[in-house]
N, C-alpha and C. Protein backbone atom coordinates (compact mmCIF):
# COMPACT_ATOMS: atom_id res chain seq x y z
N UNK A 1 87.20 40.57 16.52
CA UNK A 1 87.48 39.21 16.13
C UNK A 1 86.55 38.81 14.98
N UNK A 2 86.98 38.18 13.78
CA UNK A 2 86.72 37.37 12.67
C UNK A 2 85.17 36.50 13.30
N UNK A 3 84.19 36.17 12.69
CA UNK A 3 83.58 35.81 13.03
C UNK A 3 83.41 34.41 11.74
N UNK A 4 83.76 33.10 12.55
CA UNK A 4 83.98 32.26 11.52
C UNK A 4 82.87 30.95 11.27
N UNK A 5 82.37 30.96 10.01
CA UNK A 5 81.24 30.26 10.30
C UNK A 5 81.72 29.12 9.56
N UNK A 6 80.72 27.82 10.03
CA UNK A 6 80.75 26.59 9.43
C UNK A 6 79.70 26.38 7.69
N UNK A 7 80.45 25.38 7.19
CA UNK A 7 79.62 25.81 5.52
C UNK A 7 78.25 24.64 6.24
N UNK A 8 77.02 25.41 5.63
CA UNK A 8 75.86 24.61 5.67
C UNK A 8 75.31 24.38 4.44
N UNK A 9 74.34 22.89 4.30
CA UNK A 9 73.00 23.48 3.33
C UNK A 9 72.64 24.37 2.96
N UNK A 10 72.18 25.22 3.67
CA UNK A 10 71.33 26.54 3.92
C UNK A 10 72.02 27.61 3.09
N UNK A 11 73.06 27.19 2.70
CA UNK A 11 74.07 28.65 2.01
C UNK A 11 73.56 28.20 0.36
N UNK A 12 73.43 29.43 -0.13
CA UNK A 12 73.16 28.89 -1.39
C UNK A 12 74.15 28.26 -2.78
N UNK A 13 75.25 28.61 -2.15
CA UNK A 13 76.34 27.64 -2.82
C UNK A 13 76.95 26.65 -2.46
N UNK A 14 76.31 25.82 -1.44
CA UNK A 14 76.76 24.81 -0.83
C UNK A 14 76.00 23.36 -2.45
N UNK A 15 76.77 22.99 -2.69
CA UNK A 15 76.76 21.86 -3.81
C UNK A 15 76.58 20.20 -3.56
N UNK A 16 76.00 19.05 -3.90
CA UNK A 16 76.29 17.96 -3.99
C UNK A 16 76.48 17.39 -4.92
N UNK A 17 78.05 16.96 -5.10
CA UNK A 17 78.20 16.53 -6.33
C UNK A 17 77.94 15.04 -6.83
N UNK A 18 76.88 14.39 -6.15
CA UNK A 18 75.84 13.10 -6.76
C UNK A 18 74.57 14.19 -7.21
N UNK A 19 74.75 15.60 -7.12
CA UNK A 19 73.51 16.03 -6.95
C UNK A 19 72.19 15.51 -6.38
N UNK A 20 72.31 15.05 -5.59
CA UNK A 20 71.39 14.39 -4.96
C UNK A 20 70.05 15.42 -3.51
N UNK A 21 70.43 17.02 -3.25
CA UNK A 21 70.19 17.63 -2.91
C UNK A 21 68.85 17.48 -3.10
N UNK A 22 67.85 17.46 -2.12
CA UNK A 22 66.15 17.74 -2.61
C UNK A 22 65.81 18.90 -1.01
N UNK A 23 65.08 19.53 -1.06
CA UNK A 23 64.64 20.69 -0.15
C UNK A 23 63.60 20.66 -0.27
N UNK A 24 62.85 19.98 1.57
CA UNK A 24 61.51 19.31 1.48
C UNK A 24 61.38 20.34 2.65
N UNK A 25 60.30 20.93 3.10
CA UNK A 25 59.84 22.08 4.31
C UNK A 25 60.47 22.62 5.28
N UNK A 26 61.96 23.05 4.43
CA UNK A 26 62.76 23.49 5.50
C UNK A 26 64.24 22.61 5.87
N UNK A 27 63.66 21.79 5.53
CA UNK A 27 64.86 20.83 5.53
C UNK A 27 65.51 20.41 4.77
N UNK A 28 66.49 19.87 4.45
CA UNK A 28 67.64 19.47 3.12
C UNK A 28 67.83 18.16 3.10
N UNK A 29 67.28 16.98 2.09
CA UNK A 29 67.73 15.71 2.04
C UNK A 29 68.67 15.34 1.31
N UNK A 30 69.35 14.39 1.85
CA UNK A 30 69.93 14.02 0.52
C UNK A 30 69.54 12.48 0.05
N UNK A 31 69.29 12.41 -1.19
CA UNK A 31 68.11 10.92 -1.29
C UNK A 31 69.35 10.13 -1.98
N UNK A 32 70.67 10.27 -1.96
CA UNK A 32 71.63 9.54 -2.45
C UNK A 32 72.00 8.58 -0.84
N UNK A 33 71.81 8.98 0.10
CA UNK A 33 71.77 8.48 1.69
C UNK A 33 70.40 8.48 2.52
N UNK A 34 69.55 8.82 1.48
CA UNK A 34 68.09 8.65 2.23
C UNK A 34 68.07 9.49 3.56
N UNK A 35 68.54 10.25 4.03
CA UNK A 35 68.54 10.50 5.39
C UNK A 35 69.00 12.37 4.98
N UNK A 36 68.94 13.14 6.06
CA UNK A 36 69.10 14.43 6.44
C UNK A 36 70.66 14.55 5.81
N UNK A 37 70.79 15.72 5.35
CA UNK A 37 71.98 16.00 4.63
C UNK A 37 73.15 16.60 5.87
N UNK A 38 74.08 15.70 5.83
CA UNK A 38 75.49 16.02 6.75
C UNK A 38 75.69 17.57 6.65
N UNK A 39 75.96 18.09 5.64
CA UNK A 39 76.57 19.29 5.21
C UNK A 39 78.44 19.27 4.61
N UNK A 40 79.07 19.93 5.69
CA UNK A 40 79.98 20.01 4.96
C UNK A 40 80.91 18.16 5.32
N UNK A 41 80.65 17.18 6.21
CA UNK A 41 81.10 16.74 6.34
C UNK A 41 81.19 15.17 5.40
N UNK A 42 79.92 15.71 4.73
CA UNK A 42 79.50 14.80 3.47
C UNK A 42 80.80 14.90 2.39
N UNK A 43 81.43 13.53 2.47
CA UNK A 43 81.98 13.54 0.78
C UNK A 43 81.57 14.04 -0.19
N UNK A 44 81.05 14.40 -0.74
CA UNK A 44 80.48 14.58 -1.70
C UNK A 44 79.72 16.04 -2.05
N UNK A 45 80.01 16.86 -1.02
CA UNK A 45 79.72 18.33 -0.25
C UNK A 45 80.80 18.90 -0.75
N UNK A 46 80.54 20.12 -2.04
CA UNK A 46 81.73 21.12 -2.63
C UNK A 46 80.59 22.61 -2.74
N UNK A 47 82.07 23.63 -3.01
CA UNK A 47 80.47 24.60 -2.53
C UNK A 47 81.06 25.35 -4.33
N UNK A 48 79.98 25.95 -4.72
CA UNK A 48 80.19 26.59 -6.49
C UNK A 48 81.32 27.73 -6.46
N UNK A 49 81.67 28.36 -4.93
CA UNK A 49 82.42 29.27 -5.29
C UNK A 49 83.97 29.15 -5.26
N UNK A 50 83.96 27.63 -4.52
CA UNK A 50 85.51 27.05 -4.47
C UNK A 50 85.60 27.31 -2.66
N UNK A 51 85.28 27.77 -1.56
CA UNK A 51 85.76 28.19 -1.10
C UNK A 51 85.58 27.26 0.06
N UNK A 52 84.73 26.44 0.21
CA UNK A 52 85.08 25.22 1.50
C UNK A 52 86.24 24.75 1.85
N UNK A 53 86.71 24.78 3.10
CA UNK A 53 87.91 25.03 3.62
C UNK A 53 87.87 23.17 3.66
N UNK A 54 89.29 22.69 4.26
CA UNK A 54 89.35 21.27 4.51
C UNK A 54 88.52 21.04 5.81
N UNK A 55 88.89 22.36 6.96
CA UNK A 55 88.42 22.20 8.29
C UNK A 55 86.81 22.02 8.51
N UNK A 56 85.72 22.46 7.26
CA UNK A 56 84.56 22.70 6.96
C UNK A 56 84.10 24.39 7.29
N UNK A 57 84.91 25.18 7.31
CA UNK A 57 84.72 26.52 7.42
C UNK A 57 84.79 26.82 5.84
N UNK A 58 83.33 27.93 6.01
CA UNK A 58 83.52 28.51 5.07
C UNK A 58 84.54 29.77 4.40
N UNK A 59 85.09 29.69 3.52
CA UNK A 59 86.25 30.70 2.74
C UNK A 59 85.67 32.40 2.58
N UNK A 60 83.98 32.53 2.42
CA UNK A 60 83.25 33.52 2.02
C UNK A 60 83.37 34.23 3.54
N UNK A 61 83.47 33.70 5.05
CA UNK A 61 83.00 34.29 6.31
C UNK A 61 84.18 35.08 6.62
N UNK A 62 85.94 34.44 5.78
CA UNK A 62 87.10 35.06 6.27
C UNK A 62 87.35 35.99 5.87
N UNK A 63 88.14 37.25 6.69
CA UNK A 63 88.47 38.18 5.82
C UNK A 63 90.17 38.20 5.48
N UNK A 64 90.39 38.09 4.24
CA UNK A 64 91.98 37.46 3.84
C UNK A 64 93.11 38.87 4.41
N UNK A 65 94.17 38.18 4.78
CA UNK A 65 94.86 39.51 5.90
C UNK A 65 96.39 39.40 4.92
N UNK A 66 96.90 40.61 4.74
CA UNK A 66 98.17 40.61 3.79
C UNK A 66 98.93 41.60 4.86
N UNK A 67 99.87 40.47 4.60
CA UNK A 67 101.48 41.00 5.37
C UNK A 67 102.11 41.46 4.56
N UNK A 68 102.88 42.99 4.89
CA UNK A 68 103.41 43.45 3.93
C UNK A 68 105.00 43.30 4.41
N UNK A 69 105.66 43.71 3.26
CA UNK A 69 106.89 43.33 3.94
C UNK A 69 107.60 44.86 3.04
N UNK A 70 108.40 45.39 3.78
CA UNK A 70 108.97 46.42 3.30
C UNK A 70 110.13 45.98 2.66
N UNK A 71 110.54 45.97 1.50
CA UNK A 71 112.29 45.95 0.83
C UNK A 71 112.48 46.94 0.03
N UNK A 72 114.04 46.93 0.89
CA UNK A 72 114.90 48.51 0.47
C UNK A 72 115.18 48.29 -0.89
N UNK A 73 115.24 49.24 -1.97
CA UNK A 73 115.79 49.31 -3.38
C UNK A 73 116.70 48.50 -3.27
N UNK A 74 117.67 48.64 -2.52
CA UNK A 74 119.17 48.16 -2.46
C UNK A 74 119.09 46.82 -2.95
N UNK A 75 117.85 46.42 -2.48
CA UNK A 75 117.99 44.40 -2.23
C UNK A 75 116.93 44.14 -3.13
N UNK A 76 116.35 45.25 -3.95
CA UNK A 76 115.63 44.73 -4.90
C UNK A 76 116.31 44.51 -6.22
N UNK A 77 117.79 45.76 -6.47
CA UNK A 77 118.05 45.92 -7.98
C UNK A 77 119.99 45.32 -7.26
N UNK A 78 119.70 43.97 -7.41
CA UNK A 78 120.82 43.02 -7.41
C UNK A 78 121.42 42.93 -8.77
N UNK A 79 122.61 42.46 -8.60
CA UNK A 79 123.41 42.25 -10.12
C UNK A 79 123.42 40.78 -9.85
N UNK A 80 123.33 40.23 -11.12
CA UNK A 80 123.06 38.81 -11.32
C UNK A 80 124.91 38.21 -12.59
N UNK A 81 125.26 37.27 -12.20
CA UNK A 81 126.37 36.83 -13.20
C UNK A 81 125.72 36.39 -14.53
N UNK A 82 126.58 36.80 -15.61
CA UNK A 82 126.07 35.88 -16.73
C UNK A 82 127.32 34.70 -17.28
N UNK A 83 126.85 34.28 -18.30
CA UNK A 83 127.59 33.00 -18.65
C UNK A 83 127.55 33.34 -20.16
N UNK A 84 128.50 32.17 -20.76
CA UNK A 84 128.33 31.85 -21.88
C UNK A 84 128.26 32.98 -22.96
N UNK A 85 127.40 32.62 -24.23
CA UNK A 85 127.31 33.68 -25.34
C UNK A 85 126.20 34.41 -25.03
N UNK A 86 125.80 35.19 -24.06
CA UNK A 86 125.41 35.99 -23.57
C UNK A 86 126.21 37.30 -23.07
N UNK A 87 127.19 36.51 -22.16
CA UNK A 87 128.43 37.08 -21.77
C UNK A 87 129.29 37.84 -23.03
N UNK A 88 129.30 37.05 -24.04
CA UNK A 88 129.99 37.66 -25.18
C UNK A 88 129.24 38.59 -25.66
N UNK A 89 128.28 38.27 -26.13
CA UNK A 89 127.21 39.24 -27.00
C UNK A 89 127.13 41.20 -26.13
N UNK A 90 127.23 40.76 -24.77
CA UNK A 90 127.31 41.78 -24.20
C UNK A 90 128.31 42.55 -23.48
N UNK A 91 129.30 41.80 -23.27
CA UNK A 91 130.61 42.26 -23.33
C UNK A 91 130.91 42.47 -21.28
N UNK A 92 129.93 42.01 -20.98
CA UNK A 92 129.88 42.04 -19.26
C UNK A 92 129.72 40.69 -18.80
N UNK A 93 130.23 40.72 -17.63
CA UNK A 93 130.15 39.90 -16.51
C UNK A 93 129.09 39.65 -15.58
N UNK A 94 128.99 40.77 -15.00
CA UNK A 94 127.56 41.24 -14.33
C UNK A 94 126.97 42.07 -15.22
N UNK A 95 125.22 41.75 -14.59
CA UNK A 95 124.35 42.70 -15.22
C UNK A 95 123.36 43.46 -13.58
N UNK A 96 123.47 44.98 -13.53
CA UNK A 96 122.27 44.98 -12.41
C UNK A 96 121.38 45.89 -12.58
């Protein structure tokens, strides 16, 4: 199983875009709210690599999964109708 983490401070691409970020002994303020920095639940919380999810999971912890889908030639090389002076120029109806 995927092991899925939440975006923090602590990551080094976690962003505030008031920039307001200060890192005092361990801890992360944000002096635009005077108080301890939310993380991802802060408005204003984007991370540099794009990848903060809406849910606040980070995009960097997933590993992206591709479904493949098999198609036969048959249903790839379709004949398509043409129209117009196209139709003339080429002297066909269908092309496949």
């Amino acid at each position: 199983m995927v092991e899925v983490k939440k975006c923090s401070p602590q990551c080094e691409f976690f962003r505030c875009s008031q920039k307001a970020l200060q890192r005092k002994s361990g801890k992360i303020y944000c002096k635009f709210a005077d108080d301890v920095c939310k993380g991802y639940t802060c408005k204003y919380a984007f991370c540099a690599r794009n990848r903060l999810l809406p849910d606040g999971v980070c995009g960097l912890t997933l590993k992206r999964t591709t479904n493949r889908i098999e198609i036969p030639p048959e249903e790839v090389i379709k004949g398509f109708k043409v129209k117009g002076k196209l139709q003339k120029k080429i002297r066909e109806k269908e092309i496949f």
